[in-house]
Every structure is written in structure tokens, then in C-alpha cells.
C-alpha atoms as a PDB file:
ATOM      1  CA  UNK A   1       0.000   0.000   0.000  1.00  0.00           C
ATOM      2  CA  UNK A   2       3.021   2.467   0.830  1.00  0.00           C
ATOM      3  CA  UNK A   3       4.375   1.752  -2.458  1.00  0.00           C
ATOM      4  CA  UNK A   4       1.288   2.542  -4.581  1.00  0.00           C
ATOM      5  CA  UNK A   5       0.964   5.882  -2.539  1.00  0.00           C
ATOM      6  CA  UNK A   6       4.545   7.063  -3.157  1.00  0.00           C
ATOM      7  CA  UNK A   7       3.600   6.032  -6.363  1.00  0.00           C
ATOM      8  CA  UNK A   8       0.135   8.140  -6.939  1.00  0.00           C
ATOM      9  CA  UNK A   9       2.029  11.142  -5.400  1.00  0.00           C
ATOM     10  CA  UNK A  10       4.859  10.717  -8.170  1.00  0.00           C
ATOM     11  CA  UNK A  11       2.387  10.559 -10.749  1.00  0.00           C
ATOM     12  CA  UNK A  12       0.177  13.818  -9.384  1.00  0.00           C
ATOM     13  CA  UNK A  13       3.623  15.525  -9.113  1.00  0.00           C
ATOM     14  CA  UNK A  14       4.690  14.952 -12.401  1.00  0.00           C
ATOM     15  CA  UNK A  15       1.313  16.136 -13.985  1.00  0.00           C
ATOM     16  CA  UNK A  16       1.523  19.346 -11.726  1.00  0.00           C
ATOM     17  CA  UNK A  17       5.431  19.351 -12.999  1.00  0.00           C
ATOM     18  CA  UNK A  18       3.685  18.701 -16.907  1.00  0.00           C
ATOM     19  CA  UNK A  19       1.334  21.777 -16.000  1.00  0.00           C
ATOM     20  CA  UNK A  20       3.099  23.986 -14.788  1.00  0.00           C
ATOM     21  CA  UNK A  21       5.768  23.521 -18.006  1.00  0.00           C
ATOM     22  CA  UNK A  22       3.083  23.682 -20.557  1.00  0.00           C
ATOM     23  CA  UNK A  23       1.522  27.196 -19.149  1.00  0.00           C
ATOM     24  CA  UNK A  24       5.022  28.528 -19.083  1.00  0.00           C
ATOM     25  CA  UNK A  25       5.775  27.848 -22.369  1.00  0.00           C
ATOM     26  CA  UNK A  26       2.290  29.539 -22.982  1.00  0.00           C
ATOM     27  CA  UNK A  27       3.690  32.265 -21.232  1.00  0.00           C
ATOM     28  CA  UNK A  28       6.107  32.936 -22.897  1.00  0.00           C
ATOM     29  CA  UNK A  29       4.839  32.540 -26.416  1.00  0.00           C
ATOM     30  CA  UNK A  30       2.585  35.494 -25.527  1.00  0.00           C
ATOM     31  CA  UNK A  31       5.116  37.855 -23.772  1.00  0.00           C
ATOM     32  CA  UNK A  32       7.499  37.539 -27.071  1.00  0.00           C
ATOM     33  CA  UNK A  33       4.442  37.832 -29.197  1.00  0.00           C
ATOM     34  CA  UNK A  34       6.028  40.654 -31.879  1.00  0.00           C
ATOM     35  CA  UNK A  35       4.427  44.059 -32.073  1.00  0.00           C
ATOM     36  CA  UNK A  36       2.936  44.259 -35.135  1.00  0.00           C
ATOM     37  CA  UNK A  37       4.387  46.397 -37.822  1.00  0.00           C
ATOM     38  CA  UNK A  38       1.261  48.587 -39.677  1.00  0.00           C
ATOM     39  CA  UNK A  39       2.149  49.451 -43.046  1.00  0.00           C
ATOM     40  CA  UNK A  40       0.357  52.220 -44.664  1.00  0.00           C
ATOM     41  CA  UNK A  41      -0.355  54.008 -47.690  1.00  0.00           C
ATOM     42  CA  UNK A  42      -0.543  57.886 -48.380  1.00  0.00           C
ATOM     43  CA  UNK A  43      -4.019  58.550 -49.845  1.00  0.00           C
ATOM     44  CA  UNK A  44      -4.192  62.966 -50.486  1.00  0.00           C
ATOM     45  CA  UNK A  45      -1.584  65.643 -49.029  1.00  0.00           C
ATOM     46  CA  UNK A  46      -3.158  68.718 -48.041  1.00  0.00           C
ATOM     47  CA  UNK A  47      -1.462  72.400 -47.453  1.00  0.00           C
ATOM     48  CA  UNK A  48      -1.121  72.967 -43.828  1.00  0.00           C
ATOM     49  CA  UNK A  49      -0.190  76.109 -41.526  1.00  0.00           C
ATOM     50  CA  UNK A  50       3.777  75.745 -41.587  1.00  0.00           C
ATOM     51  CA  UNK A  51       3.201  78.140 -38.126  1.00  0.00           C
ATOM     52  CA  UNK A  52       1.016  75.748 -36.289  1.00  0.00           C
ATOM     53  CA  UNK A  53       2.649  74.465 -33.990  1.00  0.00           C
ATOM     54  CA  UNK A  54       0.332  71.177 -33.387  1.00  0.00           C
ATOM     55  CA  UNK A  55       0.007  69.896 -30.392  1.00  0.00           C
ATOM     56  CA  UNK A  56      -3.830  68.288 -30.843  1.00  0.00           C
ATOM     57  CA  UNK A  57      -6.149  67.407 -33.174  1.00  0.00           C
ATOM     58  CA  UNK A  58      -9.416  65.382 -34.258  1.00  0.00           C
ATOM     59  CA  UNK A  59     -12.160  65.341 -37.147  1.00  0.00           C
ATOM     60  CA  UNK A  60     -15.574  66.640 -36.753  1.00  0.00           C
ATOM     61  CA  UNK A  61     -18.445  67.236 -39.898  1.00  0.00           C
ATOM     62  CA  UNK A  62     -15.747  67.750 -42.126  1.00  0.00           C
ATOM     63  CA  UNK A  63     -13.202  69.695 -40.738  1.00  0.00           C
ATOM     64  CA  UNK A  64     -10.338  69.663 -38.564  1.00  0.00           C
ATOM     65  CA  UNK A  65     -10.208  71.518 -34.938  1.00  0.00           C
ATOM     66  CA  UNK A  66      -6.331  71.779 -34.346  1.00  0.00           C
ATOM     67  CA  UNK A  67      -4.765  72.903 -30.866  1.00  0.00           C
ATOM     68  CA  UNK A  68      -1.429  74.880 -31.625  1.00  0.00           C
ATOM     69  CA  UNK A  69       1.100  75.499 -29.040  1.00  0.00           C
ATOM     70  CA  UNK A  70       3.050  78.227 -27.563  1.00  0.00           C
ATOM     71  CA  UNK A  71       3.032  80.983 -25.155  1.00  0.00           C
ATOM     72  CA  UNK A  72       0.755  83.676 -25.701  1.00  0.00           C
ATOM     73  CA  UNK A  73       0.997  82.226 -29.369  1.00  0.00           C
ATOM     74  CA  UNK A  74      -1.833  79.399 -28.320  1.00  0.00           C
ATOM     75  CA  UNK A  75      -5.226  78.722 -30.158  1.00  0.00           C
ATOM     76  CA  UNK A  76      -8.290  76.236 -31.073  1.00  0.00           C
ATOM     77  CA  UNK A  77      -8.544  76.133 -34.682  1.00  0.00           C
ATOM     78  CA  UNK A  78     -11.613  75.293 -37.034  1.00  0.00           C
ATOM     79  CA  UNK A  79      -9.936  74.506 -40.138  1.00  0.00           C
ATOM     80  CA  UNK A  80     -10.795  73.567 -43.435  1.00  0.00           C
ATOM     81  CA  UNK A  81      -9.261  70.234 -45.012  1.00  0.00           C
ATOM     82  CA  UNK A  82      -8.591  70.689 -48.335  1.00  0.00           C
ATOM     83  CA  UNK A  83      -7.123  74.360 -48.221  1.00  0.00           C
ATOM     84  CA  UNK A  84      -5.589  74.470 -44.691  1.00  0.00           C
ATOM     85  CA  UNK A  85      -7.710  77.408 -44.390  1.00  0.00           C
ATOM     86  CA  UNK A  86      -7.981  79.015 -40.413  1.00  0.00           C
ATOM     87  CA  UNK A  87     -12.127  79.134 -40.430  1.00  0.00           C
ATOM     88  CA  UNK A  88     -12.922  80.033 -36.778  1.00  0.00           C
ATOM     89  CA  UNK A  89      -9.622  80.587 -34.697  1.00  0.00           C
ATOM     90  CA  UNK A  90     -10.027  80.910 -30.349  1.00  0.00           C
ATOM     91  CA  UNK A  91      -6.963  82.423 -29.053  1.00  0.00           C
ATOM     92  CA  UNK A  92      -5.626  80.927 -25.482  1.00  0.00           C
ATOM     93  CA  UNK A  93      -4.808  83.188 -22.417  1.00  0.00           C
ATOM     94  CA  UNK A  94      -1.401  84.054 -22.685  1.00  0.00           C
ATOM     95  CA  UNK A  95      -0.131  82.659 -19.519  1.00  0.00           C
ATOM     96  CA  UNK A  96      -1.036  78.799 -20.883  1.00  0.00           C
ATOM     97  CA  UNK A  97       0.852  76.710 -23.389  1.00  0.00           C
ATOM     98  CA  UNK A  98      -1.970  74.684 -25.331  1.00  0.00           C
ATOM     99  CA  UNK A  99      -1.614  70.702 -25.716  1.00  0.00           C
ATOM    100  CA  UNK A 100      -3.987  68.242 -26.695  1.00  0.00           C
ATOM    101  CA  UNK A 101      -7.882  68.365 -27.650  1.00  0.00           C
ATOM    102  CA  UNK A 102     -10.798  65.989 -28.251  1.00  0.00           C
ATOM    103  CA  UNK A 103     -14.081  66.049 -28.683  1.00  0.00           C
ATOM    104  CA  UNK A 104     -16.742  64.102 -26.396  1.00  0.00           C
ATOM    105  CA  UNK A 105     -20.422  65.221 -26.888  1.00  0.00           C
ATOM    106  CA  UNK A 106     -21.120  68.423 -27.945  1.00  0.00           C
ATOM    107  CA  UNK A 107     -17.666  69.520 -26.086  1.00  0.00           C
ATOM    108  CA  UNK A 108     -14.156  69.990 -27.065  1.00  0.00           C
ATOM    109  CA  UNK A 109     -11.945  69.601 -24.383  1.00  0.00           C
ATOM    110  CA  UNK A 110      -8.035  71.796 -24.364  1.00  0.00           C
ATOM    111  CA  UNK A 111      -5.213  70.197 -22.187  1.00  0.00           C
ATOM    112  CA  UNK A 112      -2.127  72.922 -21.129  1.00  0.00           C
ATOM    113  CA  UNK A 113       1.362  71.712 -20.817  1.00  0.00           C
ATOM    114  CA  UNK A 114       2.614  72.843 -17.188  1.00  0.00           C
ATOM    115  CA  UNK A 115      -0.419  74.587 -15.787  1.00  0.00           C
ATOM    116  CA  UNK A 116      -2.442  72.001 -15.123  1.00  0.00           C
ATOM    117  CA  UNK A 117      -5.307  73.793 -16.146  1.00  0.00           C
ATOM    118  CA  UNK A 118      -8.051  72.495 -18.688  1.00  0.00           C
ATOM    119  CA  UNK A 119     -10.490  74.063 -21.176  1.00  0.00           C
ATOM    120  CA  UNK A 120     -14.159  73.299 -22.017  1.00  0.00           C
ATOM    121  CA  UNK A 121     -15.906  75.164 -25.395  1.00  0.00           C
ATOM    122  CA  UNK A 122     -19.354  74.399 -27.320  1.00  0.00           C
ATOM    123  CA  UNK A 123     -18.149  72.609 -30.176  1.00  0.00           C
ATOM    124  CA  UNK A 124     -20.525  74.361 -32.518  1.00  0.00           C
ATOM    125  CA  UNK A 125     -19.467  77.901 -30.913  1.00  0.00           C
ATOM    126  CA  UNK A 126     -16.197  77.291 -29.801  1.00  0.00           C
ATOM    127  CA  UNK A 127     -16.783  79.350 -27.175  1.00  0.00           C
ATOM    128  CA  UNK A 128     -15.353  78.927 -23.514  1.00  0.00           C
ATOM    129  CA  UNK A 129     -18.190  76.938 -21.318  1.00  0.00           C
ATOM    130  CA  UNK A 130     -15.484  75.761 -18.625  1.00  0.00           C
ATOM    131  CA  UNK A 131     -12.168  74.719 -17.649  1.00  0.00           C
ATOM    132  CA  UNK A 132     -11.085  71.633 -15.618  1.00  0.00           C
ATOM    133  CA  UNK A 133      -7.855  70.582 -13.465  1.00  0.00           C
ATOM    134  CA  UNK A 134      -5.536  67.943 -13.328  1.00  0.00           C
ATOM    135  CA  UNK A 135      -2.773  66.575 -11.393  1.00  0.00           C
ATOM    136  CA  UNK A 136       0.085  66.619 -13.773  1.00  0.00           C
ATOM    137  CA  UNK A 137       1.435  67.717 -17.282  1.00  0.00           C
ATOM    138  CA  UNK A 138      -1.223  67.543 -19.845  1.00  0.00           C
ATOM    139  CA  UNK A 139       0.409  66.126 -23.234  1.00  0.00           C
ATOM    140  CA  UNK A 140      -2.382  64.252 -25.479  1.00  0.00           C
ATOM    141  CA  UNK A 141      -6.222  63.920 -25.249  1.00  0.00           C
ATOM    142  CA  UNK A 142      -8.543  61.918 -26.500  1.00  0.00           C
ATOM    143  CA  UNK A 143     -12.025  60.115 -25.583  1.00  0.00           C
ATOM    144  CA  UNK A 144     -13.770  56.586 -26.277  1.00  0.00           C
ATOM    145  CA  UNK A 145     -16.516  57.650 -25.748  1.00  0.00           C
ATOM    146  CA  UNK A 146     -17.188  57.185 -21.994  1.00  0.00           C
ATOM    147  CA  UNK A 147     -14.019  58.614 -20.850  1.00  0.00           C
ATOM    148  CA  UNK A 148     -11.500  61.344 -21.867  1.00  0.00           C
ATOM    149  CA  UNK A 149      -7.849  60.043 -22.085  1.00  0.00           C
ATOM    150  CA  UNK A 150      -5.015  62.117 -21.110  1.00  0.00           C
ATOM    151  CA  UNK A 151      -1.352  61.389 -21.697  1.00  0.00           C
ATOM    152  CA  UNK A 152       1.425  63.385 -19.461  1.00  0.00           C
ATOM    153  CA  UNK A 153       4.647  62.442 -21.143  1.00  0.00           C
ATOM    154  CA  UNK A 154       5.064  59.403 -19.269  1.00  0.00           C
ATOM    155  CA  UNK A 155       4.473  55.792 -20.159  1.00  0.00           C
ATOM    156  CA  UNK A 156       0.905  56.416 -17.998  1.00  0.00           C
ATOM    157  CA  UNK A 157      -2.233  57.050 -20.231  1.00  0.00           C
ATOM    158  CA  UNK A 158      -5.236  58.237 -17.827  1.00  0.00           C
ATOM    159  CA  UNK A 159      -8.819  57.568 -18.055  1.00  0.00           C
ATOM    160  CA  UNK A 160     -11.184  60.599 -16.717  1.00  0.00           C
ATOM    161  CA  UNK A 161     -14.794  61.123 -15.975  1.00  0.00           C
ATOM    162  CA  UNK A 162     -15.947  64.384 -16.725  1.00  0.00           C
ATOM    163  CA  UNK A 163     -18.332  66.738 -15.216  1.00  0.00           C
ATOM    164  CA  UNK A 164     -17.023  66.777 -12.054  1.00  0.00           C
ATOM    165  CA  UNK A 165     -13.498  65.624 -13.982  1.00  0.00           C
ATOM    166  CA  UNK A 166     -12.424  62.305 -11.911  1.00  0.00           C
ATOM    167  CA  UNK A 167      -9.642  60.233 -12.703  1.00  0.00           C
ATOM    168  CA  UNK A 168     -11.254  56.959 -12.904  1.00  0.00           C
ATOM    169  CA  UNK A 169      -8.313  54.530 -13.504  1.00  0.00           C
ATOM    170  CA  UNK A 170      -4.578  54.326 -15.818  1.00  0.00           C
ATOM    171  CA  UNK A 171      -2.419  51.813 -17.536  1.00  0.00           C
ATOM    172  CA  UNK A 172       1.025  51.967 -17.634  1.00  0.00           C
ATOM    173  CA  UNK A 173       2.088  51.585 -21.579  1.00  0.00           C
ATOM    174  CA  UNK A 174       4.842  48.625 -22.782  1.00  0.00           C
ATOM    175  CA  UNK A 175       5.847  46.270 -24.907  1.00  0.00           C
ATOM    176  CA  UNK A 176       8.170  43.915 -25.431  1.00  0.00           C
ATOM    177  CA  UNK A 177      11.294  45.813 -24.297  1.00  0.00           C
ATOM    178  CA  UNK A 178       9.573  47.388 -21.080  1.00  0.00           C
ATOM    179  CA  UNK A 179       7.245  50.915 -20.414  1.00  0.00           C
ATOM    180  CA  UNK A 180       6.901  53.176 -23.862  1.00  0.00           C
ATOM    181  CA  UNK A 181       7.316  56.586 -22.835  1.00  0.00           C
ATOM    182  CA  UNK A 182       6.928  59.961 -24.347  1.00  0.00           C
ATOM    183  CA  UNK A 183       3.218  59.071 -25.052  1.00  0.00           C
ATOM    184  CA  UNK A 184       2.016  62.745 -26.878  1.00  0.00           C
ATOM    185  CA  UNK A 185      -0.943  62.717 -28.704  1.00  0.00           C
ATOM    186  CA  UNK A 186      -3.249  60.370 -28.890  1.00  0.00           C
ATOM    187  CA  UNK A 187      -6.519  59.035 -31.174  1.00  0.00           C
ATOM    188  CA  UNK A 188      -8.934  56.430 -30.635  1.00  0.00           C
ATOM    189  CA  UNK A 189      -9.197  54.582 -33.528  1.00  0.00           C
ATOM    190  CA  UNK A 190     -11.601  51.461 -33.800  1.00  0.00           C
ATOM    191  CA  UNK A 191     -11.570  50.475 -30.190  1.00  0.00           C
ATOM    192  CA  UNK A 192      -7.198  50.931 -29.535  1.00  0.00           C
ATOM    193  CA  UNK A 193      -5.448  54.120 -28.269  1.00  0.00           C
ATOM    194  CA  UNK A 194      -2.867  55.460 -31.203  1.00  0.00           C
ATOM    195  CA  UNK A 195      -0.233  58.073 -29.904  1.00  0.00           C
ATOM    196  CA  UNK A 196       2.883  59.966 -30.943  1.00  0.00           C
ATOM    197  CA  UNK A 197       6.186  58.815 -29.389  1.00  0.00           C
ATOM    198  CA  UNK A 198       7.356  62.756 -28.713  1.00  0.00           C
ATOM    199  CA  UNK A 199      10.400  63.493 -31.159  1.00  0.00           C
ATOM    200  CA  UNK A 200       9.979  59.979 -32.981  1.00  0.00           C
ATOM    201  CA  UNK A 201       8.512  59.600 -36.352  1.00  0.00           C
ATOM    202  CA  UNK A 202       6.754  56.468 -34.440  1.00  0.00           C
ATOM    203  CA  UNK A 203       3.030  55.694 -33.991  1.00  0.00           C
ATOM    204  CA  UNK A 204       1.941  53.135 -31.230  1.00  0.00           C
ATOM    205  CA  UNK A 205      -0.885  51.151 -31.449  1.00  0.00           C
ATOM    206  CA  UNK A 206      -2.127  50.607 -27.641  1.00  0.00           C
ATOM    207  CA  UNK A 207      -4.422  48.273 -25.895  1.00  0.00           C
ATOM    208  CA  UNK A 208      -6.932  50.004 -23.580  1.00  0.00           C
ATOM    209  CA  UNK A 209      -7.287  47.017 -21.512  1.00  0.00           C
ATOM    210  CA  UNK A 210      -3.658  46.234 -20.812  1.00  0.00           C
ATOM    211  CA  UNK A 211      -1.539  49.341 -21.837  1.00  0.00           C
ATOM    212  CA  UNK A 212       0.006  46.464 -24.463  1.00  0.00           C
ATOM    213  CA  UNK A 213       1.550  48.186 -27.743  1.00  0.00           C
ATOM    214  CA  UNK A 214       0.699  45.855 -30.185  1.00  0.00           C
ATOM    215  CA  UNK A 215       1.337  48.083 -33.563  1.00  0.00           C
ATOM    216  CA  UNK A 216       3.731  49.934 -34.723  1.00  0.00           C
ATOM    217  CA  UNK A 217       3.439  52.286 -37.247  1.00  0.00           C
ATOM    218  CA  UNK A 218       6.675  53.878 -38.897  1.00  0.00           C
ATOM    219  CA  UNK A 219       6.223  57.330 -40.687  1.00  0.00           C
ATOM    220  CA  UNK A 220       9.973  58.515 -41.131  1.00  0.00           C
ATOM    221  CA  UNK A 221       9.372  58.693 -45.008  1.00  0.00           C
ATOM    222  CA  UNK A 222       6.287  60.749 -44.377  1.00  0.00           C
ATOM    223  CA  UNK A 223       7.620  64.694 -45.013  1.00  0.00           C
ATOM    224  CA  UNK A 224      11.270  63.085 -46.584  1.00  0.00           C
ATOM    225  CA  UNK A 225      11.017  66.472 -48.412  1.00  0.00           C
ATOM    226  CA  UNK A 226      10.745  69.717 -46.847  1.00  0.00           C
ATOM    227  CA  UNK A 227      10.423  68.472 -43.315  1.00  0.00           C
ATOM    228  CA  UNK A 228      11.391  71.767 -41.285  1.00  0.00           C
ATOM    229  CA  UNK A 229      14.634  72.135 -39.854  1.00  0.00           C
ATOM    230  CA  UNK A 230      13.723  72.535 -36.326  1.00  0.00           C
ATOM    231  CA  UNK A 231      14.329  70.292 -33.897  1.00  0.00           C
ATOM    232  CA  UNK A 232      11.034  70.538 -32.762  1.00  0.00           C
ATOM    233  CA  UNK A 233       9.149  69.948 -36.013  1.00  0.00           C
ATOM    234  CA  UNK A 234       8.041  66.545 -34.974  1.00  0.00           C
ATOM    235  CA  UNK A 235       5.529  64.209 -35.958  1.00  0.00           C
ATOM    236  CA  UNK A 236       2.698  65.035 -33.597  1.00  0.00           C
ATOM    237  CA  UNK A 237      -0.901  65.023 -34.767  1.00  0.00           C
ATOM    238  CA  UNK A 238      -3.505  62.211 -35.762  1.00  0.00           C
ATOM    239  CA  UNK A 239      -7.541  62.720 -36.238  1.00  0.00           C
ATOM    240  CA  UNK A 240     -10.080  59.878 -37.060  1.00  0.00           C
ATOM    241  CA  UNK A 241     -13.158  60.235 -39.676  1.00  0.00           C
ATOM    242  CA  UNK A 242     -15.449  57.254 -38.454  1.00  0.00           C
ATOM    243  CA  UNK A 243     -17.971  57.542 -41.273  1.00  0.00           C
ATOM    244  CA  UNK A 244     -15.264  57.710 -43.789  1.00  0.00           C
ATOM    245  CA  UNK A 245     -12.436  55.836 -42.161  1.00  0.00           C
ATOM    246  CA  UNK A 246      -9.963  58.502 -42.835  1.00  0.00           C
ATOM    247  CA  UNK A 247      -6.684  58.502 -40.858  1.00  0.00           C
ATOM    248  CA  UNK A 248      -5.187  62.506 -41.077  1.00  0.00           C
ATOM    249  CA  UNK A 249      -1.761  63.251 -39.665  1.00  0.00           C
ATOM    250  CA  UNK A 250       0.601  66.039 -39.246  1.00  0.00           C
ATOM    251  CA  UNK A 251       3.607  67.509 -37.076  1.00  0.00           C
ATOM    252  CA  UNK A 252       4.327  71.216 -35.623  1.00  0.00           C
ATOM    253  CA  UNK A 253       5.487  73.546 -38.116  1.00  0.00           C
ATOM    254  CA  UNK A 254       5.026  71.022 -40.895  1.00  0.00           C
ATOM    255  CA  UNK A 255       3.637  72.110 -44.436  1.00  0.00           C
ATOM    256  CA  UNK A 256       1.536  68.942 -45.270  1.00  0.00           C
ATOM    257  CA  UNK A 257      -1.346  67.248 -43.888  1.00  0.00           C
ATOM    258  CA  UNK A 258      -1.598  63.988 -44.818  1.00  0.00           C
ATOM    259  CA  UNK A 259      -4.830  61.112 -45.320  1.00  0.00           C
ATOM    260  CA  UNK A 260      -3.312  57.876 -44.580  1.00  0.00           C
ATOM    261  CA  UNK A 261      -4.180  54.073 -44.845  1.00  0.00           C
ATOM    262  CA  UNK A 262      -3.771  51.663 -42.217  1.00  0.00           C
ATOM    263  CA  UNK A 263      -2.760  48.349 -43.659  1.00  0.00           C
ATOM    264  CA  UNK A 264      -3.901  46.439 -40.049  1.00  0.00           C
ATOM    265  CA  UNK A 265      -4.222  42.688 -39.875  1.00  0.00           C
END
């Protein structure tokens, strides 16, 4: 009888021991998963304000609303696709340095960079209904819909509730080689967060669930040609067309706005 019990336990060890191997392995299949690599295609270039310094932007009815940056050089910007045209322009007090924008409702909602002070217009009027606070830098903005989410140049993306504004939870953004940091601004683009890596011509596709980057989208071949030659005309811009699924993006002080195609799996 001793013998067939020391010889049950072996066996119930060495399943546990089989177990245990097996959802390793599983593991580790999934934690060296590869990011994937989203090709695109440039559909239409479009003249853009080579002074705008971008710092937000998203589609609405056929336009583009467009946060510059800058102190006492600030604005909210109705502008007109095909031209580039300025159609309704909100200047910014001059003690704030404007950063991201999105639109949730009927609102459009202005981060600043080091005040850690928000603004609130009527999207129709663009006039000022409100402002908000926050506890850190405000970088990139955008919503899903239920929440508005706020990047502060760290590898933290954070989810708030407005109206009173609550921060409701975060996730910490990484892939394969640890946190992704430098998260600027952001889009939501068929259920994932898409943000500028800040002075990268690099695109992450993010998780909302687990912070996971699982695209990668490289647009150093973007503005090859008269990209400015400031240091800090960087990539920064992207805005979503649902109806039409129309990727636009940009960067501060560039000449060109650009319609892309996402080649995603």
C-alpha cells in the first residue's frame, strides 16, 4: 500500500510538474508575441499652416479643430481640409501653453502643458463653457466615448470622468522591451489608443485594456522632403473620420497634412 501511494504522489507531481511547463511555455509565447508592424499608404496631401505648432487634433463634420502650441501664441482652430484654411480661430490666455484636444459630446476639451489647467468650449461655438484641473502635465487627449484620455509624457495614459473631472483609472504603456514613454498625442481609432512617441517619427498602437503596444506604425518617409529644420518639427498630430475611415496626420510647423491608410491585420 506504501508503495502505490509514493507512487500516486509521483504521478500527481509529475502532472503538476507537466502543467506547470506547458503554461510557461504559454507564457512565454505570448510575452514575445512581436508588435505588429502597420504598413500604410498615403491617400491625399493637403497644405497645412507651416506656423502651427500642433500639439492636438481630431475630425468633426468635415473639418479639422487643431490645438497649436506656444506661449501667448496658443489657439483652437476650425480649419478647413482641403485648403488648410484658419475658419474660426479661439486664441488661449497668454499665460497657458496649449496641448492636446478631443471632442466628447457636444464639447471639445483643451489640455495645457505645465499649468495644469483644462479648457471646455461648445463645439458648434467654440466658445469657452469651462475649464477643468488635473494633477500633472497635460500632453495628449482623447475620448472613447465614456471617458477622456489624457497622456502626461510618461508611459501612464489616464482615463477621466468628466463633469465633475475624476480620474477613474490608468495603464502603464509597454511592450516587449519594457514601459513606452513619451506618449504625446493620442486618437482612438476602432476600439485601440494610437499616440505619438514625442520626437519619434513612431506611432503606437495601444491596448486600452492592458496598456500592451501591439502596432507599430513607422512614418519617417512621411515629409522626406521639406520636413522643417527645427528640432522641434516633430511628428505630432492624428484625427479619425469614423464615417469615412480617414486617418489625417501632421507635425508642428510642418507644411503637409496627410490622409493615410492603415494596412492592419
Amino acid at each position: 500500500m506504501k508503495i502505490k501511494g509514493n507512487i500516486k504522489v509521483i504521478c500527481v507531481l509529475g502532472i503538476l510538474f507537466s502543467i506547470t511547463i506547458c503554461l510557461s511555455a504559454k507564457q512565454s509565447a505570448v510575452a514575445d508575441k512581436p508588435t505588429e508592424i502597420i504598413r500604410y499608404r498615403v491617400v491625399r496631401e493637403y497644405p497645412h499652416d507651416k506656423t502651427a505648432f500642433t500639439e492636438g487634433l481630431f475630425y468633426r463634420d468635415g473639418f479639422l479643430f487643431e490645438s497649436t502650441g506656444g506661449k501667448g501664441k496658443s489657439t483652437l482652430r476650425k480649419v478647413e481640409i482641403k485648403t488648410g484654411k484658419v475658419l474660426k480661430g479661439v486664441n488661449v490666455p497668454e499665460k497657458y501653453f496649449a496641448e492636446g484636444i478631443t471632442l466628447m459630446g457636444n464639447r471639445i476639451y483643451q489640455l495645457t502643458w505645465k499649468e495644469r489647467r483644462g479648457f471646455i468650449y461648445d463645439a458648434n461655438s467654440m466658445e469657452e463653457e469651462g475649464r477643468f484641473s488635473y494633477n500633472s502635465e497635460g500632453w495628449g487627449l482623447t475620448s472613447d466615448g465614456n471617458h477622456l484620455i489624457m497622456s502626461d509624457g510618461s508611459s501612464s495614459l489616464y482615463f477621466l470622468k468628466p463633469g465633475p473631472m475624476r480620474r477613474v483609472r490608468h495603464i502603464k504603456v509597454h511592450d516587449g522591451n519594457g514601459p513606452v514613454k513619451n506618449l504625446n498625442e493620442l486618437e482612438f481609432i476602432k476600439g485601440y489608443i494610437y499616440a505619438n512617441v514625442w520626437m519619434t517619427d513612431t506611432i503606437v498602437k495601444i491596448s486600452p485594456d492592458t496598456g500592451e503596444v501591439v502596432g507599430q506604425i513607422d512614418l519617417s518617409e512621411l515629409l522626406k522632403n521639406g520636413r522643417p529644420e527645427d528640432e522641434e518639427a516633430v511628428l505630432n498630430g492624428i484625427a479619425y473620420d469614423e464615417k469615412g475611415d480617414r486617418v489625417f496626420v501632421t507635425g508642428k510647423l510642418w507644411p503637409k497634412l496627410f490622409e493615410i491608410k492603415l494596412e492592419t491585420k
